[in-house]
Structure formats: C-alpha cells, structure tokens
C-alpha atoms as a PDB file:
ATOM      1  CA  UNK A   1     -16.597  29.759 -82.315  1.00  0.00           C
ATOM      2  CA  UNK A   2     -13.305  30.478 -81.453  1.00  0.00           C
ATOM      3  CA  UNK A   3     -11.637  33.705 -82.152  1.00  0.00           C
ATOM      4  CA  UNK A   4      -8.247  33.942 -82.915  1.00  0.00           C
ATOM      5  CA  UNK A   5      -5.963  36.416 -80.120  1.00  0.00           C
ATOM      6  CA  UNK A   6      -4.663  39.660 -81.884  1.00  0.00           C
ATOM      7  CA  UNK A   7      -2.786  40.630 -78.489  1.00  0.00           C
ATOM      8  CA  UNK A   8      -5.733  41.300 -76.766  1.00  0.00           C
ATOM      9  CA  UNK A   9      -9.358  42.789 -76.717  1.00  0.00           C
ATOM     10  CA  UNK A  10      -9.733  43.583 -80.780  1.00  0.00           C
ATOM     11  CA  UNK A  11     -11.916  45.078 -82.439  1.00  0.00           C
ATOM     12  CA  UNK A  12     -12.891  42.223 -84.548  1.00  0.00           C
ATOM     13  CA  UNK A  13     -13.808  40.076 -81.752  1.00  0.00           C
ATOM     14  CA  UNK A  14     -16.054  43.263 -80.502  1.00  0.00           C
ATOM     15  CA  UNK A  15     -17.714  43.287 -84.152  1.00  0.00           C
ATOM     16  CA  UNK A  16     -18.353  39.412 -83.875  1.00  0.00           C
ATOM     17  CA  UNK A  17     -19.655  39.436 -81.133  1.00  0.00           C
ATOM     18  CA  UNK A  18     -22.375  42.309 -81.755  1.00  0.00           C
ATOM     19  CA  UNK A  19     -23.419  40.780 -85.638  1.00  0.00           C
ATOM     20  CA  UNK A  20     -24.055  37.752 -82.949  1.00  0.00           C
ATOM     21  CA  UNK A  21     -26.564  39.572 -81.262  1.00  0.00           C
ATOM     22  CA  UNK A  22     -27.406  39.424 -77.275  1.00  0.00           C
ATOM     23  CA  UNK A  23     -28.747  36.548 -75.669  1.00  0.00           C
ATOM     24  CA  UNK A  24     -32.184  36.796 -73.657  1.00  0.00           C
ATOM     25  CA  UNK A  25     -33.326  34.411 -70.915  1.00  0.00           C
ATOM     26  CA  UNK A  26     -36.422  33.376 -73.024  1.00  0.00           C
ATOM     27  CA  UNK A  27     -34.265  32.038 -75.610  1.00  0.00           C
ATOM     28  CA  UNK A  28     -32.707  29.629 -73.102  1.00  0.00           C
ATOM     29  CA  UNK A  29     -33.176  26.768 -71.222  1.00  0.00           C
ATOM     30  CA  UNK A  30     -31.930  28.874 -68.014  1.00  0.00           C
ATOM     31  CA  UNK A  31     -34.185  28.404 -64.690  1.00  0.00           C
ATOM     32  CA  UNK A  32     -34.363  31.692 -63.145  1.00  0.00           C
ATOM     33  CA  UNK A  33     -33.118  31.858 -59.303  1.00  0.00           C
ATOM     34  CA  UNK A  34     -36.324  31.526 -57.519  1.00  0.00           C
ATOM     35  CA  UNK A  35     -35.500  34.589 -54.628  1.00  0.00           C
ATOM     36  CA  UNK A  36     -35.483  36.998 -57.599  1.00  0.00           C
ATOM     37  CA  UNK A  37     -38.971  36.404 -58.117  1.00  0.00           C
ATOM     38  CA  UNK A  38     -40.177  35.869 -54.579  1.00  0.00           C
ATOM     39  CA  UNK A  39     -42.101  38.384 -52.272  1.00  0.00           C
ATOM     40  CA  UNK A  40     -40.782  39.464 -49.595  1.00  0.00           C
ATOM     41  CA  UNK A  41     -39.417  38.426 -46.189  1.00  0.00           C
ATOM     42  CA  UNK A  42     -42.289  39.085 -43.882  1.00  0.00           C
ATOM     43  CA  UNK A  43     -41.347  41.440 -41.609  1.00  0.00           C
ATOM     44  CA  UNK A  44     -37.982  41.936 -42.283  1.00  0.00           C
ATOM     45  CA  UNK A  45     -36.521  45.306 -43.742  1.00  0.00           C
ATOM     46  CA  UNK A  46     -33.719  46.795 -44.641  1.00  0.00           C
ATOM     47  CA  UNK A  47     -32.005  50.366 -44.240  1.00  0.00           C
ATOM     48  CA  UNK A  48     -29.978  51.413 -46.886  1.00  0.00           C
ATOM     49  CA  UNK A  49     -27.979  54.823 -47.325  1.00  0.00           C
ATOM     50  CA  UNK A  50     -26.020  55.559 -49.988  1.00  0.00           C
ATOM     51  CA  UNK A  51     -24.060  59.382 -51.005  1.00  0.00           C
ATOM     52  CA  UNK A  52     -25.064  61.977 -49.540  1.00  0.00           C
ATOM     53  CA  UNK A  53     -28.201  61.026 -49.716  1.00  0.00           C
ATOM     54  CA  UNK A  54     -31.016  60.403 -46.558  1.00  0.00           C
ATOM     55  CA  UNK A  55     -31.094  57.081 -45.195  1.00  0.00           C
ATOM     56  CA  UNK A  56     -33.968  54.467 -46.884  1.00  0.00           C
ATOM     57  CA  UNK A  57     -36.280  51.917 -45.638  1.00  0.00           C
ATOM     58  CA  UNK A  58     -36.743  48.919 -47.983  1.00  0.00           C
ATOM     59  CA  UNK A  59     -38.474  45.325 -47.740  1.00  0.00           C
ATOM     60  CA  UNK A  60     -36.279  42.332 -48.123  1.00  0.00           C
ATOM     61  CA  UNK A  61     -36.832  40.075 -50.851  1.00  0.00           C
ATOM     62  CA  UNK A  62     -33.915  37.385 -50.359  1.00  0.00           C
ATOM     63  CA  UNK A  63     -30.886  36.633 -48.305  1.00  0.00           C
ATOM     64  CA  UNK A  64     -27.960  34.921 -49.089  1.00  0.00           C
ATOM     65  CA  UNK A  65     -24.443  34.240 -48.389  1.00  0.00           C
ATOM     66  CA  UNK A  66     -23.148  37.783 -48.227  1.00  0.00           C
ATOM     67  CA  UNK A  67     -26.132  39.404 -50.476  1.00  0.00           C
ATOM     68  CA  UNK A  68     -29.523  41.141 -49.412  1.00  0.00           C
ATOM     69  CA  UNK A  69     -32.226  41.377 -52.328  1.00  0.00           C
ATOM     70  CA  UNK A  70     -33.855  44.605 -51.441  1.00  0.00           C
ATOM     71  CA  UNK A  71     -37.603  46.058 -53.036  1.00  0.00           C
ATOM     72  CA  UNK A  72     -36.609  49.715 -53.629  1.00  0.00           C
ATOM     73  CA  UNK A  73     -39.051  52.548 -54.839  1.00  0.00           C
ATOM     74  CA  UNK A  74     -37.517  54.102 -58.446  1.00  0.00           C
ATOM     75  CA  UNK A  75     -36.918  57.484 -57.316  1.00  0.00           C
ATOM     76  CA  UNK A  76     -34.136  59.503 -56.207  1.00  0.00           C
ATOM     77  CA  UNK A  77     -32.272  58.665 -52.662  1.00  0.00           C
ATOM     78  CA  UNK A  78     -33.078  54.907 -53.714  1.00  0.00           C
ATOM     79  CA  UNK A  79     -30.043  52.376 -54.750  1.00  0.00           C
ATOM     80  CA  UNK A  80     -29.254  51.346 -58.064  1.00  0.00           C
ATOM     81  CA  UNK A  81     -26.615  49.139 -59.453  1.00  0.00           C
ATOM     82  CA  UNK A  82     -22.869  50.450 -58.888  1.00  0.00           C
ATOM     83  CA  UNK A  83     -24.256  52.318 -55.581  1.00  0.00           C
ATOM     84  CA  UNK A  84     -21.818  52.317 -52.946  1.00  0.00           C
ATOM     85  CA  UNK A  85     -23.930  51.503 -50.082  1.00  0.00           C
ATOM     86  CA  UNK A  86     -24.244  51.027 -45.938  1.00  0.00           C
ATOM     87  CA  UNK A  87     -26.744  49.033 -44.424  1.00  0.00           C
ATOM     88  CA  UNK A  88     -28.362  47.873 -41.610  1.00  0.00           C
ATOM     89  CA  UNK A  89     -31.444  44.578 -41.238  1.00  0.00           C
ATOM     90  CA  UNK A  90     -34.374  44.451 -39.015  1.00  0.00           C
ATOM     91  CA  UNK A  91     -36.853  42.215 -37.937  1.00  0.00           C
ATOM     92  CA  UNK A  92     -39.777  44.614 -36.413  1.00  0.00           C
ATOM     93  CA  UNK A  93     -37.658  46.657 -33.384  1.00  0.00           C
ATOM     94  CA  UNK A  94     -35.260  44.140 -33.598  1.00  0.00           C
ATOM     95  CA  UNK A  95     -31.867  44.848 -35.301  1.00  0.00           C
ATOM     96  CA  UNK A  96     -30.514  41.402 -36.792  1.00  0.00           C
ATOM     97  CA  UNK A  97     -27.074  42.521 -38.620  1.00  0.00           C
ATOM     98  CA  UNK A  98     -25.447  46.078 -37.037  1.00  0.00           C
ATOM     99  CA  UNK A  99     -24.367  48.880 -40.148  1.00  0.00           C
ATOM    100  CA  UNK A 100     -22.262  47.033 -43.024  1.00  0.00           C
ATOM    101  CA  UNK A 101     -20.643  48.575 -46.106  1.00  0.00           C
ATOM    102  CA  UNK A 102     -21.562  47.247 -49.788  1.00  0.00           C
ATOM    103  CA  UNK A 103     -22.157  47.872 -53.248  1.00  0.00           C
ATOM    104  CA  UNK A 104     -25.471  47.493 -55.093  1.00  0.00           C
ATOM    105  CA  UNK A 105     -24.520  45.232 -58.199  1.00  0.00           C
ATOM    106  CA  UNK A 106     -27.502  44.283 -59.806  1.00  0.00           C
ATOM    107  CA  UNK A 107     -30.940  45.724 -60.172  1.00  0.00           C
ATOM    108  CA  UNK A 108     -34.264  45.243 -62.349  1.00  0.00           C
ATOM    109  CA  UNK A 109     -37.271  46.952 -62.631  1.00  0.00           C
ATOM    110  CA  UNK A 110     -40.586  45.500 -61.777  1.00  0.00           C
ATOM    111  CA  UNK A 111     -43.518  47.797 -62.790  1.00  0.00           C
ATOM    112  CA  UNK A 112     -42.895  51.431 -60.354  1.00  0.00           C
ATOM    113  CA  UNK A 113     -40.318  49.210 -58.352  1.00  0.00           C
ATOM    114  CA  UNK A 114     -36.790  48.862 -58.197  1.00  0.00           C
ATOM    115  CA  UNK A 115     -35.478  44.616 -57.531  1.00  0.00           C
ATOM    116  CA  UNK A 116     -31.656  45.852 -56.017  1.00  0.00           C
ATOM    117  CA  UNK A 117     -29.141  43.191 -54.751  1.00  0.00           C
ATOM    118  CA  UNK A 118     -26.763  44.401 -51.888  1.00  0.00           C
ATOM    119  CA  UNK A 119     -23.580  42.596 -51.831  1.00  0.00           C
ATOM    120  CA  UNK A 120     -21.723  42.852 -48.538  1.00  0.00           C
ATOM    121  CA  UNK A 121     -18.017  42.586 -47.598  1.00  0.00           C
ATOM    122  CA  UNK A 122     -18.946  40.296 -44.591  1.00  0.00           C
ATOM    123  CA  UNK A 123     -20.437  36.708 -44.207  1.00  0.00           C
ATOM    124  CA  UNK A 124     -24.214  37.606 -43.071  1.00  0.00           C
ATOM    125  CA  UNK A 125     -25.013  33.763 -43.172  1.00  0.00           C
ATOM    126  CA  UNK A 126     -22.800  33.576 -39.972  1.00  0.00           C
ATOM    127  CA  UNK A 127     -24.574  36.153 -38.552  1.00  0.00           C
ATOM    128  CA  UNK A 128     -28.391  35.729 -39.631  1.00  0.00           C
ATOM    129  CA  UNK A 129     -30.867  33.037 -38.561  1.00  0.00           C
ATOM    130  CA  UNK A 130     -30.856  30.294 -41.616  1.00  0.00           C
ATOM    131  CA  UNK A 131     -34.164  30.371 -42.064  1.00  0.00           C
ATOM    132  CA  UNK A 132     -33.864  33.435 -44.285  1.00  0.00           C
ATOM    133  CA  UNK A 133     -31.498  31.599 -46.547  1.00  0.00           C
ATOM    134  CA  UNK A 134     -32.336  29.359 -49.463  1.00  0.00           C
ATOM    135  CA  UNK A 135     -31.757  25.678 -48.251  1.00  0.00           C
ATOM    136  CA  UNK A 136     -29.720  24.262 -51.343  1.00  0.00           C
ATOM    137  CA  UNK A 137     -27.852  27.260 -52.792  1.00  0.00           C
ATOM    138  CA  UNK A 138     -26.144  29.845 -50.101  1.00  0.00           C
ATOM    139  CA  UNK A 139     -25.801  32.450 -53.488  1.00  0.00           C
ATOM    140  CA  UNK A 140     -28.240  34.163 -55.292  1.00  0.00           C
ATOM    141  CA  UNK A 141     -27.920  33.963 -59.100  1.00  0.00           C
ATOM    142  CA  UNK A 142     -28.486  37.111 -61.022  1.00  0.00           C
ATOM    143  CA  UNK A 143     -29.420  37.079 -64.655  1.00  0.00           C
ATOM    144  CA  UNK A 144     -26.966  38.806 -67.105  1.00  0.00           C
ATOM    145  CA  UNK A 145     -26.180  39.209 -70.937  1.00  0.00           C
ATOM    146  CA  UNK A 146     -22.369  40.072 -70.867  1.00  0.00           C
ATOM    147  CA  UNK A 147     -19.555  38.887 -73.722  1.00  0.00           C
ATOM    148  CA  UNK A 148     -17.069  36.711 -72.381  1.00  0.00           C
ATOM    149  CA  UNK A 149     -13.357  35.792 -73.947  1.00  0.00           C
ATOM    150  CA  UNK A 150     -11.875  32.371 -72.850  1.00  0.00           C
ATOM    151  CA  UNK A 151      -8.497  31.712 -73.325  1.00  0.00           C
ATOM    152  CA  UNK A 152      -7.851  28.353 -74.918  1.00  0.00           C
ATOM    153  CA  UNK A 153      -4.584  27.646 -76.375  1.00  0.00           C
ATOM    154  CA  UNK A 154      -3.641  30.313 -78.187  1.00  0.00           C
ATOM    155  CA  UNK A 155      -7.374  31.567 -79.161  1.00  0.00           C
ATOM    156  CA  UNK A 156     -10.240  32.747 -77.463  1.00  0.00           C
ATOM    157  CA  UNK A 157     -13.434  31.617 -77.588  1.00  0.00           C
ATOM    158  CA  UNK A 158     -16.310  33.788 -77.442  1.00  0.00           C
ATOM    159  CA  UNK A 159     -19.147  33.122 -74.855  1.00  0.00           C
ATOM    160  CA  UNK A 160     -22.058  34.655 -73.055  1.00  0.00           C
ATOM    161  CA  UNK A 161     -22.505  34.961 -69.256  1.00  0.00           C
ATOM    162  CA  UNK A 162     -26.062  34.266 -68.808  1.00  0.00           C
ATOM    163  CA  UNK A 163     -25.764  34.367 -64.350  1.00  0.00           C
ATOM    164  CA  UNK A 164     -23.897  34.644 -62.616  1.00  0.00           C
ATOM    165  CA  UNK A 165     -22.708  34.651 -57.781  1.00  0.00           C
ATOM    166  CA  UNK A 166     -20.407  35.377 -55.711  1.00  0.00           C
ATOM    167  CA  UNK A 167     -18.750  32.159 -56.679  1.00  0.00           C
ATOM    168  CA  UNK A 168     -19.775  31.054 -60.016  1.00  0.00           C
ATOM    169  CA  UNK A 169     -21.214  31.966 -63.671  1.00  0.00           C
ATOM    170  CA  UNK A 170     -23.103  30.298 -66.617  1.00  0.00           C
ATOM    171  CA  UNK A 171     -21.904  30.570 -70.049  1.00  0.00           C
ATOM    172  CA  UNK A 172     -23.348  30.052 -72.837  1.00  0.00           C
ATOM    173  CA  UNK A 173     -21.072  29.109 -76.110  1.00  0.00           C
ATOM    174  CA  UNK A 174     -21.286  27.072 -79.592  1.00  0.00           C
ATOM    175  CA  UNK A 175     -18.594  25.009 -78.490  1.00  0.00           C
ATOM    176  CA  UNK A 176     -17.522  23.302 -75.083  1.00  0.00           C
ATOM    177  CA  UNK A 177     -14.792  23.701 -72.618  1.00  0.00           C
ATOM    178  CA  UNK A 178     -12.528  20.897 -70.504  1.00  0.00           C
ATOM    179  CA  UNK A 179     -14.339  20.452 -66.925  1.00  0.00           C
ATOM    180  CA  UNK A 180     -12.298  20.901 -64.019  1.00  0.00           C
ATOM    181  CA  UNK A 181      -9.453  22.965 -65.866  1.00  0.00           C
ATOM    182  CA  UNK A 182      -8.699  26.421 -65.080  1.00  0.00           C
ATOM    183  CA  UNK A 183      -9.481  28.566 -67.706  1.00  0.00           C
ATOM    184  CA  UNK A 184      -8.209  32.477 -67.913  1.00  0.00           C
ATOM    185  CA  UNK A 185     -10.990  34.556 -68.990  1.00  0.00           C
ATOM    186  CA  UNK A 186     -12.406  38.479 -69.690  1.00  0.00           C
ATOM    187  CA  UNK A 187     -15.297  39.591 -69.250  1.00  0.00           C
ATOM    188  CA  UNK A 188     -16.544  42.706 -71.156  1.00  0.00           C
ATOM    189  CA  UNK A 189     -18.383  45.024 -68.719  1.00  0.00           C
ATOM    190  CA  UNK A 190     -19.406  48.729 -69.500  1.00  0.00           C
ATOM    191  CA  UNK A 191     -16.223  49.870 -67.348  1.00  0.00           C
ATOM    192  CA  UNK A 192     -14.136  47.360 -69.037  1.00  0.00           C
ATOM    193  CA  UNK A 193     -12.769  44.271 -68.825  1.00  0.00           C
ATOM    194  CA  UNK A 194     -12.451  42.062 -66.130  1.00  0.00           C
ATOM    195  CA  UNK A 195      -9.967  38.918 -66.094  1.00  0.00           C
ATOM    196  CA  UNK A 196     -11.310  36.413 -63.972  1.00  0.00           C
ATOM    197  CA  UNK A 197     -10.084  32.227 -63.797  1.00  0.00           C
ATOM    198  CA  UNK A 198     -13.083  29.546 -64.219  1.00  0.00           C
ATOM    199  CA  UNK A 199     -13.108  26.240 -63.644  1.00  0.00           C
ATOM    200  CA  UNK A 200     -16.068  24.600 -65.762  1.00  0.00           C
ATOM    201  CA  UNK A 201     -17.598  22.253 -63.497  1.00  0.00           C
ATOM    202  CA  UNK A 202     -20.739  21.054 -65.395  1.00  0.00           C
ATOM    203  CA  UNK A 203     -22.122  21.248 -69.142  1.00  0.00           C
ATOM    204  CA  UNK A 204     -25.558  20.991 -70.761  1.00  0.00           C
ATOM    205  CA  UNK A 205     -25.711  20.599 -74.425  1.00  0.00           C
ATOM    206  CA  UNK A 206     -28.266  21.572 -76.977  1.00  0.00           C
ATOM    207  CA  UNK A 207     -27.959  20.849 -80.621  1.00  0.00           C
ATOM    208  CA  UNK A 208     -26.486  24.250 -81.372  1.00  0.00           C
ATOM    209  CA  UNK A 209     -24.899  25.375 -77.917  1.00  0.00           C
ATOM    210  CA  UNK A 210     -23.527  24.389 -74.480  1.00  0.00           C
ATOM    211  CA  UNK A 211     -24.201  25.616 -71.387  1.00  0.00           C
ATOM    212  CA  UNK A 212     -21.187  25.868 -69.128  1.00  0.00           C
ATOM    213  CA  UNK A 213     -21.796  26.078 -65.484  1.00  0.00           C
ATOM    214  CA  UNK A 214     -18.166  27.924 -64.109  1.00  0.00           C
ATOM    215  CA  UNK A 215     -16.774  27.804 -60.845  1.00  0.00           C
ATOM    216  CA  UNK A 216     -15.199  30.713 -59.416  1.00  0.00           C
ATOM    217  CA  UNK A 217     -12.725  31.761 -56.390  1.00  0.00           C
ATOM    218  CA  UNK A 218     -14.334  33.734 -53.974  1.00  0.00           C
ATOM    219  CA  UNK A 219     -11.755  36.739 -54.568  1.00  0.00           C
ATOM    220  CA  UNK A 220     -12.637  36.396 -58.199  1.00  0.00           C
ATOM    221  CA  UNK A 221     -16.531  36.125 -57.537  1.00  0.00           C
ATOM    222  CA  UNK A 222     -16.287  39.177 -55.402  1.00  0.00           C
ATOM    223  CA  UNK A 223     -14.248  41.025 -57.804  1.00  0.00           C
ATOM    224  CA  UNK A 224     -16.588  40.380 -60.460  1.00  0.00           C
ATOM    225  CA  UNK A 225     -20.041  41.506 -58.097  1.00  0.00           C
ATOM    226  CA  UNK A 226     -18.008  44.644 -57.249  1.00  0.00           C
ATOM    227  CA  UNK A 227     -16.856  45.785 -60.786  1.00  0.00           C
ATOM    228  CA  UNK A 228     -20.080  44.603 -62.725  1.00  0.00           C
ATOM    229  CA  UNK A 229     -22.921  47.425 -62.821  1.00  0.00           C
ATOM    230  CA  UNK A 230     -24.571  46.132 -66.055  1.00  0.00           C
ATOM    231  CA  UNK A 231     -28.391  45.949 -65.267  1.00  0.00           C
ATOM    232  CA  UNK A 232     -30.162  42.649 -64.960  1.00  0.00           C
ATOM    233  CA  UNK A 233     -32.473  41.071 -67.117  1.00  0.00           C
ATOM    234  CA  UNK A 234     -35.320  38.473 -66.290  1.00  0.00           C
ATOM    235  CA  UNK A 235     -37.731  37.948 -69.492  1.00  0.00           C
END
C-alpha cells in the first residue's frame, strides 16, 4: 500500500500500520541465518564487560564481518541488546582479537539462555583466522519485525523489515520497489526513527507480497546496528 506523506511520521500511517498487524518469521518464506541457530565455536570464548558491571565469560556462537554471536546466561552482569560493551576473544590461553569497544544490538532467548550479537567498530575478519567465518556471507542476518516508510514520489509506502546486517535488510511489502534505485527510507525503532538510503537489489514475489532484499552503505548499516535495540525474533 502506499501511504500518502502528511509532512512526516503521522499518526495515520502509525494506526495503519498496527490494524496491519506484525509480521512473524513463520508466516514467511524467510530462511533463517544458519549461525543464529548453530552451537558454538569449539573452544573459542568471549569476554565481555559492560557498565559497571564485572567482566563475563561467554561461548561464541558465530563470527562475522565485524559481529561476534555470543551464548550469554540471563542474569544480571550479562549483555543484552543496546549494551554498550568491551570485549576481548580467545581460543584456550590464546588471545585472538586484543579489548574492542561495541554495542550489543540484537538478542533472543533460548530456554535459560541469552543468543547476544556484539557488533564491533573494527573489521575482526582482518584480524581473525577465516575459518570462523561463514564462507558465502561475511554478515550475520538477524531476524526483526520493525515498520518501515519508503519514500516514493511523493508517498510512502509502508513495509516490514524482516532482517536485517551491517550492510543490508529484507522488506517485506504488498507492492514492489525499482531495483538498483536509491530509495530514502525510516525506519520506526522504539527510540525513534531512523532515515537510512536502500538500494533494492533483488525481489521475490508471492501472490500477495514481495520480498525486497535492500542494499545498504556501510555508514548506514552501522548506523542502523547501533541505534536498533528492538529484540529479535526467530519462530
């Protein structure tokens, strides 16, 4: 559908969007990043420190890029999304990646366990043996359900984000978008909006919707990890 701009962020585009409803994962034909539901790294851990709080010791799920997927107890001292966070990696005595600074953006809980992903404001890819990293995708898609505006012409239409990296997103929309043009677009978060440019670089249609596979800058990608702290969802 497209929505019609009334200078902005309206309330009538908020009250669309939540008669619409959320979107879940089940309801989609969205595969699931495969890291998210992995084990762990065998011997590989990570320490993690955040506040004033005492410094953790957690078991690595995932690498990527310039995340670290992290299996964190649910208590107190432990990360959770919007965490600012340092960090350090190890592989038995051996320290792989010296103390970094980062935000936990995403988490999910998986029975008495916290699933936390660590983004960092260095490359650890450059730094970290590639084995650790997934061989076809460098970034780790996280599940999301967030509202999304795109500007086209003088409109907007409204979208989903169903995942989204560091340097791209998935929408999900009743009608389609131009590939390889630059869209503007915001993205409602519980903090507020965030105005990001896609570039829609591949669509699958069903017979009611489109999925819209968006490429992003990496300033914009790392603008969106570091302002997001909705929680994840995998169902």
């Amino acid at each position: 559908m497209v929505i019609k701009s009334t200078g902005g962020i309206g309330q009538d585009e908020t009250r669309q969007s939540d008669a619409g409803g959320h979107v879940t994962l089940s309801r989609l034909n969205v595969t699931v990043d495969r890291r998210l539901t992995a084990g762990r790294i065998p011997g590989v851990t990570v320490d993690v420190k955040h506040r004033d709080s005492p410094v953790v010791n957690c078991a690595v799920r995932a690498i990527g890029s310039q995340e670290i997927v992290i299996i964190a107890a649910n208590a107190a001292g432990h990360p959770a999304a919007g965490d600012l966070i340092t960090f350090s990696l190890c592989e038995g005595d051996t320290q792989l990646l010296a103390e970094q600074s980062g935000i936990a953006h995403w988490d999910r809980m998986e029975g008495d366990t916290r699933i936390v992903a660590l983004f960092s404001g260095g490359r650890l890819d450059l730094l970290l043996d590639h084995r650790l990293l997934d061989e076809r995708r460098m970034d780790i898609r996280y599940p999301v359900d967030l509202q999304a505006l795109v500007k086209v012409g003088t409109g907007h239409l409204a979208a989903r984000v169903v995942n989204y990296s560091l340097h791209g997103l998935c929408l999900l929309s009743d009608a389609s978008l131009e590939l390889n043009r630059v869209y503007q677009a915001d993205m409602i978060c519980d903090n507020g909006p965030i105005r990001l440019l896609i570039v829609p670089q591949w669509i699958s249609t069903t017979a009611d919707s489109h999925l819209i596979g968006c490429g992003l800058t990496s300033q914009y990608g790392m603008l969106l990890t570091c302002r997001h702290t909705s929680k994840g969802i995998l169902r």
